[in-house]
Protein backbone atom coordinates (compact mmCIF):
# COMPACT_ATOMS: atom_id res chain seq x y z
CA UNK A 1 84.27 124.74 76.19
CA UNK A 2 83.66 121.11 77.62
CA UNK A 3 85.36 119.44 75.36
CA UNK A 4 88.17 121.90 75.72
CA UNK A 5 88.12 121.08 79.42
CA UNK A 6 87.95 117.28 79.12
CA UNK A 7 90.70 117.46 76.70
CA UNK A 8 92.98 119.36 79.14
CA UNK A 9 91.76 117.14 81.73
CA UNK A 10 93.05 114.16 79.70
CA UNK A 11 96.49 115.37 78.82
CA UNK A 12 96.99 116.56 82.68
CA UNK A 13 95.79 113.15 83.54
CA UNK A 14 98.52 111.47 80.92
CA UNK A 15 100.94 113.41 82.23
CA UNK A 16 100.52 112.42 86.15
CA UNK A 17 100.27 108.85 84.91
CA UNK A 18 103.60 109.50 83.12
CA UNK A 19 104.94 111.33 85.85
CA UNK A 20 103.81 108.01 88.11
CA UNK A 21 104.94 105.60 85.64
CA UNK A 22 108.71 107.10 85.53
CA UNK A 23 111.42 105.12 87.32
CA UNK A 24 114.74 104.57 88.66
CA UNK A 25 117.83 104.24 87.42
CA UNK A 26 119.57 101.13 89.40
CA UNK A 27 123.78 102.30 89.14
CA UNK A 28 126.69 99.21 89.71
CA UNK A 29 130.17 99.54 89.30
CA UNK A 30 131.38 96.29 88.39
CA UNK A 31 134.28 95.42 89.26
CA UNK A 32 134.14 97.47 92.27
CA UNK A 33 136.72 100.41 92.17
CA UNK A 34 138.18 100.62 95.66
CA UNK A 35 141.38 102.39 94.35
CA UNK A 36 142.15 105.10 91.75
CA UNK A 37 145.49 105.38 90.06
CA UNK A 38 147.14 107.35 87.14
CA UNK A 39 144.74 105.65 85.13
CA UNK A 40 142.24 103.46 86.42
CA UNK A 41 139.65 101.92 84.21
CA UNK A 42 135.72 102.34 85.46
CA UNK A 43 132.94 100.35 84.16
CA UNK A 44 129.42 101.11 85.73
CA UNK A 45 126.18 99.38 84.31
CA UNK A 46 122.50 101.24 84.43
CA UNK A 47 119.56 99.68 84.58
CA UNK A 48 116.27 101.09 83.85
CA UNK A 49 113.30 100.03 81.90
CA UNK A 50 112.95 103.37 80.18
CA UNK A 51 116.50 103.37 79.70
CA UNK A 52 118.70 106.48 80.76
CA UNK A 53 118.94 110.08 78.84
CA UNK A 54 122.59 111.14 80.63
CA UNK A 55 125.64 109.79 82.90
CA UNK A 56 128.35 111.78 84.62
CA UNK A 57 130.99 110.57 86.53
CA UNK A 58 133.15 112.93 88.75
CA UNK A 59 135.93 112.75 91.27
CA UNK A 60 135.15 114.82 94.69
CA UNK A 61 138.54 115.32 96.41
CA UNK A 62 138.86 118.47 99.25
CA UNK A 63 135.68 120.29 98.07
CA UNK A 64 137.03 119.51 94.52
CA UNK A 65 135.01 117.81 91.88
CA UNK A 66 136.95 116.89 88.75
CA UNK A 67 134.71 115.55 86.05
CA UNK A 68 135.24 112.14 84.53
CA UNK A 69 132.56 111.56 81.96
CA UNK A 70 129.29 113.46 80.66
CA UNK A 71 127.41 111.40 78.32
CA UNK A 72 124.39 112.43 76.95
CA UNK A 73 121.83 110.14 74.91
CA UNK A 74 118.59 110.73 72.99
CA UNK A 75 116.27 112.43 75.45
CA UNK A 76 112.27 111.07 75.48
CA UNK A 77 109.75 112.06 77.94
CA UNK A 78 106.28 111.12 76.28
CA UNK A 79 107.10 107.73 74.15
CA UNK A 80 109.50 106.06 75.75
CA UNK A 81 110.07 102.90 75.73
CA UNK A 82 109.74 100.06 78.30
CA UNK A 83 111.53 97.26 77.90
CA UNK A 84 115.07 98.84 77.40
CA UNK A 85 118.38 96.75 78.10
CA UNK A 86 120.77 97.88 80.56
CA UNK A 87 123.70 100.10 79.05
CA UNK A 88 127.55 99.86 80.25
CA UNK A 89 129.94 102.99 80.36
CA UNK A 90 133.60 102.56 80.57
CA UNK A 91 135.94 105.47 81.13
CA UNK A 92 139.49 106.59 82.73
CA UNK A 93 139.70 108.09 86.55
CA UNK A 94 142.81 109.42 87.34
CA UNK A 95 145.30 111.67 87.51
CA UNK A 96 145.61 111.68 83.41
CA UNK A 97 141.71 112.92 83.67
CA UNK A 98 142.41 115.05 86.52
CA UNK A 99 145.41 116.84 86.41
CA UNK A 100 144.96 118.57 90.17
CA UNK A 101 144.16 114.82 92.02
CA UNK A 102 146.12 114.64 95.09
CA UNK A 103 147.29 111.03 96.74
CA UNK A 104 144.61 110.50 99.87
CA UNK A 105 141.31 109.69 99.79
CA UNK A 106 138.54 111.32 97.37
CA UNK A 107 135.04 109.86 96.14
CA UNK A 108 133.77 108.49 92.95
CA UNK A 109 130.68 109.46 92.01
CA UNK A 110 128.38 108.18 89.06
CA UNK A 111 124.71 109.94 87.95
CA UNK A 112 122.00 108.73 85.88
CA UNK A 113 119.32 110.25 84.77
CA UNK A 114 116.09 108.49 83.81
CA UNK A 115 114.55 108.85 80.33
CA UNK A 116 111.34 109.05 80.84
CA UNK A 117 108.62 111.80 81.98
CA UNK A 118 109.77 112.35 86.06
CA UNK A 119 113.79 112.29 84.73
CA UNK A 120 114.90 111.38 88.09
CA UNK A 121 118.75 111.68 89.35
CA UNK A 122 120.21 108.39 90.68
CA UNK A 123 123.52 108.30 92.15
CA UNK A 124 126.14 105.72 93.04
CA UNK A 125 128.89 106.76 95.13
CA UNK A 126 132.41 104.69 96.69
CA UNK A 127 135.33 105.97 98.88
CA UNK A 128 138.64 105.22 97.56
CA UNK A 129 142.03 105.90 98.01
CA UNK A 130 144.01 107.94 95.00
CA UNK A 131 147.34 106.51 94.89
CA UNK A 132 149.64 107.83 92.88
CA UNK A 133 153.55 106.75 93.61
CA UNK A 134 154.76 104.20 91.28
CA UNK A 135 156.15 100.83 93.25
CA UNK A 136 159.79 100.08 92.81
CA UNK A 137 161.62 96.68 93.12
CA UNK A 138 165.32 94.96 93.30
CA UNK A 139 166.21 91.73 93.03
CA UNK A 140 168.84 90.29 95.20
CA UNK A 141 172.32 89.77 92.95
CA UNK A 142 172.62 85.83 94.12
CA UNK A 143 172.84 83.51 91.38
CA UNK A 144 169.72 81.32 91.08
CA UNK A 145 169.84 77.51 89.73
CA UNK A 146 166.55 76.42 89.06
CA UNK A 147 165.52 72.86 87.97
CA UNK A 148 162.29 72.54 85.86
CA UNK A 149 159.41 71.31 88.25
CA UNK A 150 161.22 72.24 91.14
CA UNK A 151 161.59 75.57 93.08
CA UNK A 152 164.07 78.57 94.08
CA UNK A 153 164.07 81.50 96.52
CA UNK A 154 164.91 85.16 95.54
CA UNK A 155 165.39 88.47 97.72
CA UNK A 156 164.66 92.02 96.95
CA UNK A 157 163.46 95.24 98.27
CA UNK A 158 160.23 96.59 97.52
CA UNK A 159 159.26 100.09 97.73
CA UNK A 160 156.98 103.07 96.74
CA UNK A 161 153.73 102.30 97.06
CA UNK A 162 152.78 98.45 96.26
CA UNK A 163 149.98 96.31 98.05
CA UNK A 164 151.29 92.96 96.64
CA UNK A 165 154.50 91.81 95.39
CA UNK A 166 156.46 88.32 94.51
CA UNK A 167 157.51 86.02 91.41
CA UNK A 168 155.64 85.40 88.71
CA UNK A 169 156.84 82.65 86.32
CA UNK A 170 154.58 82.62 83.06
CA UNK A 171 150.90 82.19 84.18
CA UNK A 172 151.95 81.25 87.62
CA UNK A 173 151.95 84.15 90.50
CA UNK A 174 153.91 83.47 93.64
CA UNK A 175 153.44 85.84 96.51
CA UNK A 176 155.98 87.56 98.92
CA UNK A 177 156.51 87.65 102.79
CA UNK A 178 158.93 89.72 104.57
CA UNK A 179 162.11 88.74 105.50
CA UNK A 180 163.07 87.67 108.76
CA UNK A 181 164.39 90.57 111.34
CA UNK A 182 165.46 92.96 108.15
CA UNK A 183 164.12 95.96 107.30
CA UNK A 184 160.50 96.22 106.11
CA UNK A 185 160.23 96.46 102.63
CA UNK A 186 163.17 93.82 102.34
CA UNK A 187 160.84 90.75 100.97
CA UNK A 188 161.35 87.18 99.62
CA UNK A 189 159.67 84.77 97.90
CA UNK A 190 159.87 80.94 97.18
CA UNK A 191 158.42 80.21 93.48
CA UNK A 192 158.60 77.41 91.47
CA UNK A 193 159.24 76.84 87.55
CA UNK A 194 156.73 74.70 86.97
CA UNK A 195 156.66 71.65 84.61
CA UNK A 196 154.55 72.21 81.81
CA UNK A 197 156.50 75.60 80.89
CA UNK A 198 158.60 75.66 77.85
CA UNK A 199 162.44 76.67 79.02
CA UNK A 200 162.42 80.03 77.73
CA UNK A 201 159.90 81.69 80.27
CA UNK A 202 161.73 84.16 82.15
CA UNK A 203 160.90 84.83 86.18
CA UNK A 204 160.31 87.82 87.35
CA UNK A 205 160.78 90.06 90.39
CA UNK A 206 157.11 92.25 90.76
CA UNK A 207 155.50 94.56 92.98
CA UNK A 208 152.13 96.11 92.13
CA UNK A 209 149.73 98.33 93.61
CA UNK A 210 146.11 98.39 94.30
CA UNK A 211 145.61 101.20 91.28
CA UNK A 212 147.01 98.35 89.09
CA UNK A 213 150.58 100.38 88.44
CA UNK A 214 153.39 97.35 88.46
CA UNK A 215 157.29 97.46 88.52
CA UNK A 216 159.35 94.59 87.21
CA UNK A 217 162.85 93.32 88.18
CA UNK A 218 164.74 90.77 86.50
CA UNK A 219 167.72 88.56 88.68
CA UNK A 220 170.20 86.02 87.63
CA UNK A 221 168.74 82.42 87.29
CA UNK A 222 169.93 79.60 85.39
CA UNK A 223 167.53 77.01 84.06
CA UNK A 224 168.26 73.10 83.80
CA UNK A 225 165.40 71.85 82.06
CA UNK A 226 163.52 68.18 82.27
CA UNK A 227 162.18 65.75 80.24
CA UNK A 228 159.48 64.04 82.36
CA UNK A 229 158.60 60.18 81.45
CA UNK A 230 155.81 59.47 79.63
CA UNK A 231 154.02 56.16 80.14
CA UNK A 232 151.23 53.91 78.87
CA UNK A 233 148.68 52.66 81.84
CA UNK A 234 146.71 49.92 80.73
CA UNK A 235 143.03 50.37 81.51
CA UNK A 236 141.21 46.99 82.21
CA UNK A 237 137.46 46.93 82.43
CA UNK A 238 137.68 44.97 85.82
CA UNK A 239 139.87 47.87 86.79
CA UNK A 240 138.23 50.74 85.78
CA UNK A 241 135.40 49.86 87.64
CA UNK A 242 137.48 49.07 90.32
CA UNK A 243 138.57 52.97 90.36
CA UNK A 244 135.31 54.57 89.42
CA UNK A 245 133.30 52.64 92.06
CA UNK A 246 135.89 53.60 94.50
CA UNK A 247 135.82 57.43 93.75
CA UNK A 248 131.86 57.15 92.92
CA UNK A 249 130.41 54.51 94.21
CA UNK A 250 126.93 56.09 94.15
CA UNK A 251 127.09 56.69 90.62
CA UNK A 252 126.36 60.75 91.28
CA UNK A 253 129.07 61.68 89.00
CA UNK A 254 127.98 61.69 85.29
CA UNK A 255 125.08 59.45 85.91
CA UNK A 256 123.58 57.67 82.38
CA UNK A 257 126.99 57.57 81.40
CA UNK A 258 128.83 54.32 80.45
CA UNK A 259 131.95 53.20 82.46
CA UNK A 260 134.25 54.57 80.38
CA UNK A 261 132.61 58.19 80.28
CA UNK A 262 132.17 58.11 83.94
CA UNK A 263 135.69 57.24 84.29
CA UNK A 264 137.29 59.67 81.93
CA UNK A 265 134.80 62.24 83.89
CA UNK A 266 136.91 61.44 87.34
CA UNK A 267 140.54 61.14 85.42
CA UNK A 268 140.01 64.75 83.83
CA UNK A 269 137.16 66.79 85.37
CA UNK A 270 137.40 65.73 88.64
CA UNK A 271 141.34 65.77 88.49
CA UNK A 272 141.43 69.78 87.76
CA UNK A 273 138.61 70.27 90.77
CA UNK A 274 140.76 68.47 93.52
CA UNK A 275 143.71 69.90 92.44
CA UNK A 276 142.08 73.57 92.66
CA UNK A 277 140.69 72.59 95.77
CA UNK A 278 144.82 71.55 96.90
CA UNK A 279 145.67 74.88 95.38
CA UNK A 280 143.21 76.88 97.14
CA UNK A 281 144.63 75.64 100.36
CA UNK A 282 148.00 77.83 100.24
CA UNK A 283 146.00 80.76 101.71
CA UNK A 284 146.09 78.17 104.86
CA UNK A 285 149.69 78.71 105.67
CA UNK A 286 151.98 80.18 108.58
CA UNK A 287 154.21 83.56 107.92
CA UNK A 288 157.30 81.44 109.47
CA UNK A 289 159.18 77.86 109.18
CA UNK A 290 157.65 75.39 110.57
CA UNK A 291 159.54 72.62 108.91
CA UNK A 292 162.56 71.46 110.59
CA UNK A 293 165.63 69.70 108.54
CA UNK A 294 165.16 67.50 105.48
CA UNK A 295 161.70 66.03 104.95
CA UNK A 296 161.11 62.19 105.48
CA UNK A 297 161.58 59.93 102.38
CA UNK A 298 160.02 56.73 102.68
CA UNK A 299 158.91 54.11 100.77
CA UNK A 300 159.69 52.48 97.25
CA UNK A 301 159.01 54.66 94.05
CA UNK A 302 155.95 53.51 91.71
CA UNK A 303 155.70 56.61 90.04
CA UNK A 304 157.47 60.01 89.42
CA UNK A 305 156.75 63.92 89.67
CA UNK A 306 155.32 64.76 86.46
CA UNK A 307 155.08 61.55 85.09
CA UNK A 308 152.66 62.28 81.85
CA UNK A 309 150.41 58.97 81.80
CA UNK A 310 148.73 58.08 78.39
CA UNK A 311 145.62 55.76 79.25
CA UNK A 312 145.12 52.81 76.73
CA UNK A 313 141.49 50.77 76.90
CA UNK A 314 141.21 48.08 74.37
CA UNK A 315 144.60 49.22 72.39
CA UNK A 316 143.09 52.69 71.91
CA UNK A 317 144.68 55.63 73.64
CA UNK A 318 141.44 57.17 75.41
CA UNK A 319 142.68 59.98 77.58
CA UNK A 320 146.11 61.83 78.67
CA UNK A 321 146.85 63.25 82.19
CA UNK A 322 150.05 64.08 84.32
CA UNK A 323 150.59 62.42 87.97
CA UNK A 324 152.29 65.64 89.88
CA UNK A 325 153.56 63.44 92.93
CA UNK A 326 155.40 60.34 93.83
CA UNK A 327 153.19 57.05 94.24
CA UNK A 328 155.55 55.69 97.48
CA UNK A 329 154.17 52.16 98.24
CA UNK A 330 155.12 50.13 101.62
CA UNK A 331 153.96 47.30 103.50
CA UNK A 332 150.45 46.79 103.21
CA UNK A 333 148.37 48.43 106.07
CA UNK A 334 151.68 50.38 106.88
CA UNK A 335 151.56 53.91 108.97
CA UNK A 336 151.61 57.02 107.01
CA UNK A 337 154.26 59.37 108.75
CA UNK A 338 154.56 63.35 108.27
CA UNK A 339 157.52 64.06 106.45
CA UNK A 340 158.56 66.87 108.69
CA UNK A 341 156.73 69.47 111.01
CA UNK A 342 153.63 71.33 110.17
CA UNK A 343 149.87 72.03 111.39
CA UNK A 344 147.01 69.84 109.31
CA UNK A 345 145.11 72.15 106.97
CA UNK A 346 143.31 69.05 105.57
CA UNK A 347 142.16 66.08 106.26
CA UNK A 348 139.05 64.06 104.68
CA UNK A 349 138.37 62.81 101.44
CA UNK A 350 139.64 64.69 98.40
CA UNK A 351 137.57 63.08 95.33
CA UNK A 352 140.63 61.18 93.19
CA UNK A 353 143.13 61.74 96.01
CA UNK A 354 140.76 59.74 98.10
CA UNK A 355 141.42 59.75 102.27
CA UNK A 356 143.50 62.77 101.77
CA UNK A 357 146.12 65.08 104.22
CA UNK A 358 147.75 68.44 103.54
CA UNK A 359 150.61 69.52 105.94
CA UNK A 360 151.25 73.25 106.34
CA UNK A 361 155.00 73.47 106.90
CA UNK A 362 155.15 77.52 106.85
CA UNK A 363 155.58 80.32 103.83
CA UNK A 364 153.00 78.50 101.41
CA UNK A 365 154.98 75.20 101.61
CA UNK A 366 153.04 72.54 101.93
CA UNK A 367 152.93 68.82 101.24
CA UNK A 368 149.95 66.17 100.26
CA UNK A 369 149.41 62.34 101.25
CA UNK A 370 147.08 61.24 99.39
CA UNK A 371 144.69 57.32 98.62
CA UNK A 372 144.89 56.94 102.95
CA UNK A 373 142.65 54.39 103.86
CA UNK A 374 142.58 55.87 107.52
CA UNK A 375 143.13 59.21 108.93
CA UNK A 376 144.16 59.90 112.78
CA UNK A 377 144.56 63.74 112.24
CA UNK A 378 142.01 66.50 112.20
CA UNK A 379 142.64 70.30 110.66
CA UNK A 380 144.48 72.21 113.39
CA UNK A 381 146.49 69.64 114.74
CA UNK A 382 150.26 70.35 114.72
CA UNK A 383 152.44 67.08 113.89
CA UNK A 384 155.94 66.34 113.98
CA UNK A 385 158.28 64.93 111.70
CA UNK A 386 157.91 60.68 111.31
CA UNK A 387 154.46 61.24 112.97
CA UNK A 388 151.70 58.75 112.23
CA UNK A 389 148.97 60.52 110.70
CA UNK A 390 147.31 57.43 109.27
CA UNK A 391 147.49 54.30 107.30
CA UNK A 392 148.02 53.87 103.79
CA UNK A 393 144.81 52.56 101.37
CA UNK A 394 143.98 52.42 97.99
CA UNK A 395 141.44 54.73 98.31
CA UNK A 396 140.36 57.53 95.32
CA UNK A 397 141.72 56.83 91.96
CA UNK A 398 144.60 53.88 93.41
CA UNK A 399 144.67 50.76 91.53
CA UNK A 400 146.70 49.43 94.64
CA UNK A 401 148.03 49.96 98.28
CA UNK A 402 150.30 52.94 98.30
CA UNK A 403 150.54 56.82 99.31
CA UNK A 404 150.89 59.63 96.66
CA UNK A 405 152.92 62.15 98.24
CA UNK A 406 153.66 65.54 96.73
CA UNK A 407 154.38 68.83 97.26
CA UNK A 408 153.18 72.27 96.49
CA UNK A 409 154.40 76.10 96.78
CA UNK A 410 151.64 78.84 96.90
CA UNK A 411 149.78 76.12 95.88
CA UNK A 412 151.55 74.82 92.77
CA UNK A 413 152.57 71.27 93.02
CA UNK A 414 156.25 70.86 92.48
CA UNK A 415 159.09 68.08 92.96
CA UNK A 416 159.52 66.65 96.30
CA UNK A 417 162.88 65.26 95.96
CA UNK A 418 164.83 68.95 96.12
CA UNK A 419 162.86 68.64 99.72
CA UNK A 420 164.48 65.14 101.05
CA UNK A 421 167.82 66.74 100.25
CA UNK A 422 169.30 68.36 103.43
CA UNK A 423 172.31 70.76 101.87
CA UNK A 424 169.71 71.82 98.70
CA UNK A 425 167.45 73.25 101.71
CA UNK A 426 170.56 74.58 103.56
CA UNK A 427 171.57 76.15 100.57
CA UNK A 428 168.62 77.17 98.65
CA UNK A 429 166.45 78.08 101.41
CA UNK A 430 167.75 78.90 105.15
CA UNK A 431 171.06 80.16 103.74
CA UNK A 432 169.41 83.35 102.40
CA UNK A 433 166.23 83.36 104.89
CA UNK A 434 167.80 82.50 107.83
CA UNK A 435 171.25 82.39 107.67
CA UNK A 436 171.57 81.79 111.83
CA UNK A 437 169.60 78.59 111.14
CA UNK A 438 171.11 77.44 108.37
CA UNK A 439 174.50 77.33 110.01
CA UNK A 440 173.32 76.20 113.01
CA UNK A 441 172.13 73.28 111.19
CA UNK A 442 175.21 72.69 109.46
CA UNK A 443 177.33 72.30 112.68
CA UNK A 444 174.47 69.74 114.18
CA UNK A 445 174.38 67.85 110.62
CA UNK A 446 178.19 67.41 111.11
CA UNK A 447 178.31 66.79 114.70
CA UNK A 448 175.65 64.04 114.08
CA UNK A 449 176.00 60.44 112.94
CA UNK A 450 175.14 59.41 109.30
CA UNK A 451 171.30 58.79 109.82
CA UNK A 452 170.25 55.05 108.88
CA UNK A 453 167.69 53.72 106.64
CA UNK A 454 165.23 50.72 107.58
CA UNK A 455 166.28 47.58 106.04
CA UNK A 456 163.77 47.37 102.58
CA UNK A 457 163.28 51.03 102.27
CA UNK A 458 164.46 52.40 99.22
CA UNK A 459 166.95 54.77 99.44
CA UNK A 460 166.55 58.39 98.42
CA UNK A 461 167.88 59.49 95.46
């Protein structure tokens, strides 16, 4: 009889320490799902030492639950384990999974239950909004002539039910904002085609929702494609010290390295930083125009948009990268000016770009000034056209005294030179977002006098 008592006394005990031992089942969805479509993929990760025995997913909507997903696995409540990796379920929520979901709000809910001795319930639950109504989109009919590396602006009405909408060119994704004093839903967009895409990428007219539903419109556009120059740029040692020193003269970047190495590091990795740090910067930009007539051309051409520059050390080709700007030299310690109106959204030192300043000019256009050896502006400030902001160095990745100007659109960099062109921005631009303006500043441009250039400026082309 003892030994009948201490052996019930022993399994009661193991099965309290079991009981205590159990755990919880830690529930993510990842990516967060904040909206729920026709079909909206779900993928929610459980952790739990002891690993998990079931998952259901439902949808709750009006007193309405609409299941998702019941998945059961092989159930252990004695010898389980405890050391098991987390497990990921994927699955649809929707109106294909639940015929009777309304558009509104609803919940998503996820359960887990543990697999071990306690089998505990852990829940994960988000709010989201069930939309339902496809987007729809139409391009304006205008005929659009687009020169590769440069930039266009289209029209069209957007409706249904879209949270974002634009151009998207290829890989590149160029937003929307609504047009000035028209109807909402009536939306344009200024995109570029950018340089490095082959000729046959067609643009395209989008508006997409948040359940990831997307409608597509195609408009008239005619492509005149480029051949950028390419060039060899002779690297020196006593130069490419010069540069690296200039950009690093710490020696933080790729320390242990050799010259070369450290120098390649700044030419390529370094490069593709500052120029996602330049992208980044089109969230930084006012929903009007803040530019006002052509922009400023100054300066003598050293280098072109998209020149592609093949870098030669001792008669070996060591590296290949493009220059997306215009190297515009002038009279040593000369003034930078802004090349038309705008409020500073940079200014400080911008790794190859050295002493660097980005211009907000309104709708995600904005322009660069880059290798400044002083800046007078501070982010905020609002500067007019031909005003100095500075005075050109050689600072950053310059082998001599000069400014690298460019230009970017929702933060890709295209050509400048459709910008120092007065009747391309009448026509490409204010003619079909502001009309008013643009003929208002048609009848000043002819009432005016032929401007003048400075004597030893080079004129634009």
């Amino acid at each position: 009889m003892k030994a009948i008592i201490i052996a019930v006394s022993l399994i009661l005990i193991s099965i309290i320490s079991l009981f205590v031992m159990s755990g919880h089942t830690t529930l993510s969805l990842n990516p967060a799902v904040k909206t729920v479509g026709v079909s909206t993929p779900v993928t929610v990760q459980a952790a739990n030492p002891h690993g998990v025995r079931r998952v259901t997913a439902y949808l709750e909507q009006n007193g309405q639950q609409f299941p998702l997903l019941d998945q059961a696995l092989p159930a252990t409540r004695f010898f389980w384990h405890r050391h098991e990796p987390a497990c990921t379920f994927t699955f649809e929520a929707g109106k294909t999974k639940a015929p009777n979901l309304k558009e509104g709000k609803a919940r998503l809910v996820v359960e887990a239950v543990s697999n071990d001795m306690r089998g505990s319930t852990d829940t994960v639950a988000d709010d989201v909004d069930v939309i339902l109504a496809a987007p729809r989109v139409i391009a304006d009919e205008a005929q659009h002539y687009i020169n590769q590396g440069g930039m266009e602006l289209v029209t069209f009405t957007a409706s249904g039910s879209y949270t974002e909408s634009g151009v998207r060119v290829g890989k590149y994704t160029f937003r929307s904002f609504p047009l000035p004093g028209r109807p909402a839903g009536e939306r344009f967009a200024m995109f570029g085609y950018p340089w490095d895409l082959p000729p046959d990428v067609t643009p395209l007219v989008y508006a997409r929702n948040g359940a990831g539903t997307e409608a597509t419109a195609h408009f008239w556009f005619k492509l005149f494609p480029k051949k950028f120059r390419v060039r060899d740029f002779d690297l020196t040692d006593s130069l490419m010290e010069k540069l690296v020193n200039s950009v690093d003269p710490t020696g933080q970047l790729a320390p242990g390295k050799d010259m070369l190495a450290r120098f390649l590091f700044i030419n390529g990795d370094m490069r593709r930083k500052n120029n996602e740090q330049l992208a980044d910067l089109r969230l930084k930009t006012e929903e009007k125009i803040l530019w006002n007539g052509p922009f400023i051309h100054w300066g003598k051409e050293e280098a072109d948009f998209a020149d592609v520059r093949n870098y030669i050390y001792h008669g070996q080709k060591v590296d290949q990268q493009v220059h997306l700007g215009f190297d515009l030299s002038d009279v040593a310690n000369g003034p930078v000016s802004a090349a038309n109106d705008g409020r500073v959204v940079w200014g400080s030192d911008l790794g190859i770009y050295g002493n660097c300043v980005v211009v907000d000019h309104g709708y995600s256009l904005q322009s660069i000034y880059g290798h400044m050896r002083e800046i007078d502006v501070k982010v905020g400030d609002m500067v007019k056209k031909g005003q100095k902001m500075g005075i050109a160095g050689s600072t950053g990745l310059a082998g001599g005294i000069h400014v690298h100007f460019s230009m970017q659109i929702d933060g890709v960099q295209v050509n400048p030179r459709e910008w120092w062109d007065e009747h391309w921005i009448k026509d490409r631009v204010l003619a079909k977002l502001d009309p008013t303006r643009a003929a208002a500043a048609t009848e000043t441009s002819e009432a005016a006098p032929a401007p003048r250039h400075k004597a030893g400026k080079k004129r634009r082309r």
